[in-house]
Protein backbone atom coordinates (compact mmCIF):
# COMPACT_ATOMS: atom_id res chain seq x y z
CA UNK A 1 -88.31 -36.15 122.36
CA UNK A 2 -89.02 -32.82 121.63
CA UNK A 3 -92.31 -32.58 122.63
CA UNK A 4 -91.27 -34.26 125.82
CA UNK A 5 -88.75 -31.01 126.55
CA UNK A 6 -91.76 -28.76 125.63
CA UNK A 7 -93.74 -30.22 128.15
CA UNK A 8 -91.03 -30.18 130.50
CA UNK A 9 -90.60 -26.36 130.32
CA UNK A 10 -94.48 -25.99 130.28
CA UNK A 11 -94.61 -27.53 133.90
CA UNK A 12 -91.65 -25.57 135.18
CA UNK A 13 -92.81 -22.14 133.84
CA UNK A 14 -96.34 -22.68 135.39
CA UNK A 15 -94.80 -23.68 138.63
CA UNK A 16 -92.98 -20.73 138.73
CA UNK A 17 -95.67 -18.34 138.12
CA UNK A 18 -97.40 -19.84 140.91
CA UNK A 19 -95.11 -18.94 143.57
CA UNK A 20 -94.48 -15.21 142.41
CA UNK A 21 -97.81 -14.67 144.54
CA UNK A 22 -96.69 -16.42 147.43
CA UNK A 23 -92.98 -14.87 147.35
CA UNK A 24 -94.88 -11.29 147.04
CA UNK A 25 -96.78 -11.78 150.43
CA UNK A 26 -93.28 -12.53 151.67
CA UNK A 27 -91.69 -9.83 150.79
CA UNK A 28 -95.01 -7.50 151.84
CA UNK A 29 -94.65 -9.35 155.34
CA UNK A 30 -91.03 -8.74 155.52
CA UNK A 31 -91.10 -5.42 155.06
CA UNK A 32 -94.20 -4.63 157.68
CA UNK A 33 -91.83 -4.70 160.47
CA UNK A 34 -89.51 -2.42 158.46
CA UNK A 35 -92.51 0.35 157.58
CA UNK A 36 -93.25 0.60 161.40
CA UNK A 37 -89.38 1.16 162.32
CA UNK A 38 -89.23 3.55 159.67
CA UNK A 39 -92.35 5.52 160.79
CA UNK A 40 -91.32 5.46 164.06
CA UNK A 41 -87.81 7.25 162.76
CA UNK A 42 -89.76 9.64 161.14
CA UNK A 43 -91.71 10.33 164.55
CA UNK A 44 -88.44 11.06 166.34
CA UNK A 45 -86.83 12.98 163.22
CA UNK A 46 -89.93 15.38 163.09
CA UNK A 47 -89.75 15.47 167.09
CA UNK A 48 -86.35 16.70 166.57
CA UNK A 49 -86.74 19.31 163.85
CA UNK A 50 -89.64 20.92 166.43
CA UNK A 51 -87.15 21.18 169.02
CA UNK A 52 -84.39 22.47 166.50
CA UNK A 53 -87.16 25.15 165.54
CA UNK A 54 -87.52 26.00 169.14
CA UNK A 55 -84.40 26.72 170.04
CA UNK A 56 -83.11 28.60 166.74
CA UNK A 57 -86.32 30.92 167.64
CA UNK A 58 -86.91 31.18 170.62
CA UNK A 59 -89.75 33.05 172.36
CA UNK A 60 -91.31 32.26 168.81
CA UNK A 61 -95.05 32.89 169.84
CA UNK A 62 -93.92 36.57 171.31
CA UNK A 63 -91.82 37.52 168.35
CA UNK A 64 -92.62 38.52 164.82
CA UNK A 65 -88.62 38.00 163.85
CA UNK A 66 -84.98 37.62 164.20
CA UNK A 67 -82.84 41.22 163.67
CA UNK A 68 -79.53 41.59 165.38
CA UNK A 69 -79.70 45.62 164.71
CA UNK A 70 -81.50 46.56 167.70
CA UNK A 71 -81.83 46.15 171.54
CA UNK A 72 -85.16 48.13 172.54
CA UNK A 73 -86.98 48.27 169.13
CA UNK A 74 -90.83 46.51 169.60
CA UNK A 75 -90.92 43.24 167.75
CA UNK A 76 -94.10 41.51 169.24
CA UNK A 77 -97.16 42.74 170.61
CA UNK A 78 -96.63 43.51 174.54
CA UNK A 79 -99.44 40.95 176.03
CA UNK A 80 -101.52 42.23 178.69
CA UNK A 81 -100.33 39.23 180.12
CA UNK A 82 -97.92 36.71 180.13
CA UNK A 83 -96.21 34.42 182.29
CA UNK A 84 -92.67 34.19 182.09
CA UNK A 85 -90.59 30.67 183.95
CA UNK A 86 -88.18 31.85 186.10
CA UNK A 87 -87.21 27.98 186.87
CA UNK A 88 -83.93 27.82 184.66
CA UNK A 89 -81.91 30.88 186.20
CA UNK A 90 -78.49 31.09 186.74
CA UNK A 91 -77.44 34.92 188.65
CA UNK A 92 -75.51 36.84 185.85
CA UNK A 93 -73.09 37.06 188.39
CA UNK A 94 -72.79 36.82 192.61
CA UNK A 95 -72.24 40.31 193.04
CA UNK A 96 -74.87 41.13 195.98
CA UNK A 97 -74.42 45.20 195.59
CA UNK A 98 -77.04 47.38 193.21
CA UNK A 99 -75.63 50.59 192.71
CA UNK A 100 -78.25 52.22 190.65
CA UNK A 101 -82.35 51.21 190.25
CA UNK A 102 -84.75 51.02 187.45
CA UNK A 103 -86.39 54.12 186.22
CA UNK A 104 -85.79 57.71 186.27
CA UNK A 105 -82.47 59.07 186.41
CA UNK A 106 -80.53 61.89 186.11
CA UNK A 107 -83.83 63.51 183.78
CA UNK A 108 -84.21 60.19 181.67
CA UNK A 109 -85.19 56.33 182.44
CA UNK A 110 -82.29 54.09 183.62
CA UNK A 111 -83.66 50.66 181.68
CA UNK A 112 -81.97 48.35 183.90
CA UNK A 113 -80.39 47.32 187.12
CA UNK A 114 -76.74 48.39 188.15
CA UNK A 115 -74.72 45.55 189.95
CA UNK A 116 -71.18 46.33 191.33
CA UNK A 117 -68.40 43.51 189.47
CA UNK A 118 -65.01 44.39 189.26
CA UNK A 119 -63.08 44.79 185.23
CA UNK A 120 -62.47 40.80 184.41
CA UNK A 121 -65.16 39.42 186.53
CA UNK A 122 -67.70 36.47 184.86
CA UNK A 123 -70.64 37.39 183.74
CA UNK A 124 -73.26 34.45 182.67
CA UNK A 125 -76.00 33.89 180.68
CA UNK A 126 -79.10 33.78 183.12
CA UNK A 127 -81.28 31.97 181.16
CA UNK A 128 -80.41 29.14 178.06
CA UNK A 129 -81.30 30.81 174.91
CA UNK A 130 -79.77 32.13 171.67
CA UNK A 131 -77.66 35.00 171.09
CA UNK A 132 -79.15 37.77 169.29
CA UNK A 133 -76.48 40.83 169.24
CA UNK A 134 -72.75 41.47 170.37
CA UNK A 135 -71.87 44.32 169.82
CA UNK A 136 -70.05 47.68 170.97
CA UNK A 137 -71.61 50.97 171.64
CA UNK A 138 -69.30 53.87 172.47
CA UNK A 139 -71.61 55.89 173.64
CA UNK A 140 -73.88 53.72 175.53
CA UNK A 141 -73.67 49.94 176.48
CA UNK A 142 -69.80 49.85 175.57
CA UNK A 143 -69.34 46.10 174.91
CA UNK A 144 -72.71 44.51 175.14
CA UNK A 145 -74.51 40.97 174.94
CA UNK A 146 -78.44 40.61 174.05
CA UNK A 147 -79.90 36.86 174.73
CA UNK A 148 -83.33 36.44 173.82
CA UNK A 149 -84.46 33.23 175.53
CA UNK A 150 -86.88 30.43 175.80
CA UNK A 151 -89.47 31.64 178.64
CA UNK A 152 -89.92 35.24 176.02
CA UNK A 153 -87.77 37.47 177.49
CA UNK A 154 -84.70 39.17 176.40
CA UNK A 155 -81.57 39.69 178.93
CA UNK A 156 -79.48 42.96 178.29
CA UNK A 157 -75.62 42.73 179.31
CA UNK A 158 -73.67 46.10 179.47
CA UNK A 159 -70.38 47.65 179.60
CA UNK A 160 -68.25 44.49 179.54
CA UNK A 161 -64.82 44.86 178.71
CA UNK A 162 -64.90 41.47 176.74
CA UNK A 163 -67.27 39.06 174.97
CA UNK A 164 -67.18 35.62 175.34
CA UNK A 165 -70.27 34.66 172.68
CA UNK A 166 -70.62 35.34 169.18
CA UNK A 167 -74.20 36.21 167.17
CA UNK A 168 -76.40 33.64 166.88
CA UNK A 169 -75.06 30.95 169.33
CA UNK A 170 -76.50 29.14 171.63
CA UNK A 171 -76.03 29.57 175.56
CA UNK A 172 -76.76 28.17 178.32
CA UNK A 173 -77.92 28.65 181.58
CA UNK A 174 -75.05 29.93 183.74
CA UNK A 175 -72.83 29.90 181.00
CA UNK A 176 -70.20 32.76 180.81
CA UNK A 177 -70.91 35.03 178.07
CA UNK A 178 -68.33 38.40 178.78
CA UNK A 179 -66.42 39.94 181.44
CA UNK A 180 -67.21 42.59 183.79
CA UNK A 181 -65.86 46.05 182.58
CA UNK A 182 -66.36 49.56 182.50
CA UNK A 183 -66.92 50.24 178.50
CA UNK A 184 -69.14 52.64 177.02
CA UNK A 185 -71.49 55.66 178.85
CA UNK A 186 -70.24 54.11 182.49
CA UNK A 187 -68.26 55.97 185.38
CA UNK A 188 -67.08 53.07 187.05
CA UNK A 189 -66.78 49.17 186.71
CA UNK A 190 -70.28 47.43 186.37
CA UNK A 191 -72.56 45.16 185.10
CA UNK A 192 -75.55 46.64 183.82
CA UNK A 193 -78.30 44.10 183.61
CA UNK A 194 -81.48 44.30 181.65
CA UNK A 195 -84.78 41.95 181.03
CA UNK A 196 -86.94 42.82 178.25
CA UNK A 197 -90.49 41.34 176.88
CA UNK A 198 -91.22 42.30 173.21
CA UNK A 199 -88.63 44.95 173.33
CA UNK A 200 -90.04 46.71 176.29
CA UNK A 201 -87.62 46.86 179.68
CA UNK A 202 -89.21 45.77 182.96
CA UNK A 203 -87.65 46.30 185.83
CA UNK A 204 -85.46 42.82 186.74
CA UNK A 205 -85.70 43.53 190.56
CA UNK A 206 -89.28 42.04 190.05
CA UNK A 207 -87.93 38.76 188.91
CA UNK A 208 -84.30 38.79 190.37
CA UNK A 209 -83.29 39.22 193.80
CA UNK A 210 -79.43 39.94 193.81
CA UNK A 211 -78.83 40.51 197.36
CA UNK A 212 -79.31 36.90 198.06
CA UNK A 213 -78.68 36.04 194.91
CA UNK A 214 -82.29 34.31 193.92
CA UNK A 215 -85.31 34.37 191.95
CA UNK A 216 -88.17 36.24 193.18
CA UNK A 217 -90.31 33.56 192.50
CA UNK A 218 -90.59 30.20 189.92
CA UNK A 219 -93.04 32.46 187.88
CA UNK A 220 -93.67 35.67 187.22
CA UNK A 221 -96.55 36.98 185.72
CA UNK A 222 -96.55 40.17 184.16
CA UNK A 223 -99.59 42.46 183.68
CA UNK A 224 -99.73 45.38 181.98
CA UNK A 225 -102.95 46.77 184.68
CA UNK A 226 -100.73 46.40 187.99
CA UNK A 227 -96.71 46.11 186.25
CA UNK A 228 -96.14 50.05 187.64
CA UNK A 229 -97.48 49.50 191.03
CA UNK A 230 -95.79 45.85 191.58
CA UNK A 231 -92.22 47.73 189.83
CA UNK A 232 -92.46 50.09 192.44
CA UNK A 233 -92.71 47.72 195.16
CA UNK A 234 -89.81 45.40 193.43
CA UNK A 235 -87.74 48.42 193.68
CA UNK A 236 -88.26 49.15 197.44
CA UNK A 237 -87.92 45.80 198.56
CA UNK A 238 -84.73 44.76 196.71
CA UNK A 239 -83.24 48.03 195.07
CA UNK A 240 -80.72 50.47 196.29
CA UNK A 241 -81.61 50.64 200.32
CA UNK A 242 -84.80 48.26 199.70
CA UNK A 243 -86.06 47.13 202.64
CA UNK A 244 -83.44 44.09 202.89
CA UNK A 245 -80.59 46.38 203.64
CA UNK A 246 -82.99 48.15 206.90
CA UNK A 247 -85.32 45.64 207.65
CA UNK A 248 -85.98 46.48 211.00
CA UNK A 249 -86.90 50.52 210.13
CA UNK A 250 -90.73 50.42 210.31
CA UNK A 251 -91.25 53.11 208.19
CA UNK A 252 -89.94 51.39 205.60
CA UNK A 253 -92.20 48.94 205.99
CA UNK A 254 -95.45 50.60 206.12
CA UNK A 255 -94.49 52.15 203.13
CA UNK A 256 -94.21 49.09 201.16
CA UNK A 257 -97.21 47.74 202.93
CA UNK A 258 -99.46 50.93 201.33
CA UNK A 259 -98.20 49.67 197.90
CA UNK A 260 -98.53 45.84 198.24
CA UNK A 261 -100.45 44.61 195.46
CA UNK A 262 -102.93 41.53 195.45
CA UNK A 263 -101.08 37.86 196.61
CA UNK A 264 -100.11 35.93 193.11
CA UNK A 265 -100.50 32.71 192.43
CA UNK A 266 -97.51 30.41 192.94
CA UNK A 267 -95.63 32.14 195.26
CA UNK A 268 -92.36 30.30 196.97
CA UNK A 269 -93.67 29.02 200.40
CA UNK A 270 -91.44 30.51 203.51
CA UNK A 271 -90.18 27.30 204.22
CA UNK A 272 -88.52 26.33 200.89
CA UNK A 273 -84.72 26.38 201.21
CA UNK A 274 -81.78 26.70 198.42
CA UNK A 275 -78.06 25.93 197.86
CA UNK A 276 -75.70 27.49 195.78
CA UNK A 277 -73.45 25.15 194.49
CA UNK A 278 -70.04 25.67 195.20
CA UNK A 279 -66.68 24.52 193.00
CA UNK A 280 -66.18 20.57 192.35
CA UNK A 281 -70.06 19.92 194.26
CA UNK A 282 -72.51 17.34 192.63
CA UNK A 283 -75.83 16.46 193.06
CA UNK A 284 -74.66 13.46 194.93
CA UNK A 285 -72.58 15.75 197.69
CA UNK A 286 -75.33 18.20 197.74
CA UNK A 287 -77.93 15.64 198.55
CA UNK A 288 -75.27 14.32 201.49
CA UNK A 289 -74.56 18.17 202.81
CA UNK A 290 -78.54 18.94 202.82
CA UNK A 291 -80.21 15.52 204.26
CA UNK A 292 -82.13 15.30 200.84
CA UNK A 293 -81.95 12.88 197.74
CA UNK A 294 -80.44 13.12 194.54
CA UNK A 295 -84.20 11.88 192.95
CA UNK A 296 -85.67 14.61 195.21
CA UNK A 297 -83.34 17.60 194.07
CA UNK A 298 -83.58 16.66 190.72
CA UNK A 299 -87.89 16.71 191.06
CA UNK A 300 -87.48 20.31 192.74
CA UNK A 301 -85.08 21.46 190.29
CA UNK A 302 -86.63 19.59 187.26
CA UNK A 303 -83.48 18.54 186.45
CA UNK A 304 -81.80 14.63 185.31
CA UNK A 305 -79.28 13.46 187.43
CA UNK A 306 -76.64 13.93 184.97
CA UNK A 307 -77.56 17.85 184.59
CA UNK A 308 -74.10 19.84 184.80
CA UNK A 309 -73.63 22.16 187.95
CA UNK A 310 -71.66 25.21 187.82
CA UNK A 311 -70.45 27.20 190.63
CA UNK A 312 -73.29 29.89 191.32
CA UNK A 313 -76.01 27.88 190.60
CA UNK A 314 -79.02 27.64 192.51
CA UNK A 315 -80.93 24.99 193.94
CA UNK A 316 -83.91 23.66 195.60
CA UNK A 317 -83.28 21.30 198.08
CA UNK A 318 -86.49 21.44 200.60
């Protein structure tokens, strides 16, 4: 009887070490499916913490750091050239009037562009990006936003009489960042609007055109051999009595024409028409108003068709 039991358990335990094998291919085949869902997790996640890198620094190949001390101070290497995307703009505000041009003034160099907004007026971010200082300077910008952002440079917002952002966040395009003011070194209520690469000021008349409130073109590239002569020109076309305020003097004109530089690449053809979008419009309206499609404005404007309008905005539509 006893030896009959023994045998008994012999058999089972030898069955039962012959299906561990079997059971472990089971479980490796099981979980195949589960290592290629997981790896493909891990492919988004790492996706994800590139973009999260990008944003929390951006213009990271231009800039050797992050210091909310100081607007103008170099951090970078100035390239001899670089091209900065213009594409996702939003007008810091629809003010049309300059009142004072880039360069010298009054026996120093006026770093920015002057636009006429009245004390509580919106001022927005004209690029996405990240907040690098808010601050107020008594004796200079009065209460003033810097936003470095994602194409390399760094917008410059002056004499506001409020901020609307905090260090360190992250904007974007369009959104409203202060109000208009007159804080700080100013004699009157104004925006004063800077763009900076690598800490140096360029003059934002060669990218921004606010007397009909546009872009200059969807690129602009910057070179350090023809930036004085092309500034120069920026400033006669579309500075304080540029050539868009006479454009019928002809003097005028042959004086730009002596400093016309070279054509660039990827300039806006003549026959490419915008719309600035207007309070409660969509992309759907738009497309109605215009003659165009949603799919096309959205191709033009590189845009989804759930991308957020707000008033001011700018788009493509031919």
């Amino acid at each position: 009887m006893i030896l009959k039991q023994l045998k008994t358990i012999a058999l089972i335990t030898v069955a039962t070490l012959s299906t561990i094998p079997t059971m472990g291919q089971d479980l490796l085949a099981n979980q195949a499916p589960i290592d290629r869902k997981m790896k493909a997790v891990d492919s988004v996640a790492f996706r994800q913490l590139l973009q999260t890198e990008a944003t929390e620094m951006p213009g990271s190949d231009l800039y050797q750091s992050w210091d909310n001390r100081y607007v103008s101070r170099a951090n970078g290497i100035l390239p001899d050239e670089y091209r900065i995307d213009l594409r996702d703009f939003h007008m810091p505000t629809p003010s049309r009037v300059v009142t004072s041009n880039f360069g010298a003034r009054w026996g120093r160099q006026h770093k920015g562009l002057d636009i006429k907004v009245y004390i509580g007026d919106t001022i927005r971010a004209a690029f996405s990006g990240k907040v690098r200082i808010v601050r107020y300077e008594p004796k200079g910008y009065g209460n003033y936003v810097v936003i470095r952002h994602d194409n390399g440079l760094e917008t410059v917002y002056g004499h506001m009489s409020k901020h609307l952002v905090r260090e360190n966040q992250e904007v974007r395009s369009g959104q409203p960042i202060g109000l208009g003011g007159n804080t700080g070194r100013s004699t009157g209520s104004h925006l004063h609007f800077e763009t900076r690469l690598c800490g140096v000021a360029l003059n934002p008349a060669l990218m921004f055109d606010f007397k009909n409130q546009d872009i200059v073109d969807d690129y602009y590239l910057f070179r350090k051999s023809t930036y004085d002569q092309e500034s120069a020109q920026a400033t006669r076309l579309r500075g304080v009595g540029g050539t868009a305020v006479a454009p019928a003097e002809p003097r005028a004109r042959q004086e730009v024409a002596a400093v016309t530089p070279a054509p660039r690449q990827n300039t806006v053809a003549s026959n490419v028409r915008f719309h600035k979008v207007s309070k409660g419009e969509t992309l759907y309206s738009i497309a109605r108003k215009r003659g165009t499609t949603v799919d096309k404005l959205c191709k033009l404007n590189h845009i989804g068709k759930n991308f957020r309008l707000t008033p001011g905005q700018v788009l493509k539509y031919n």
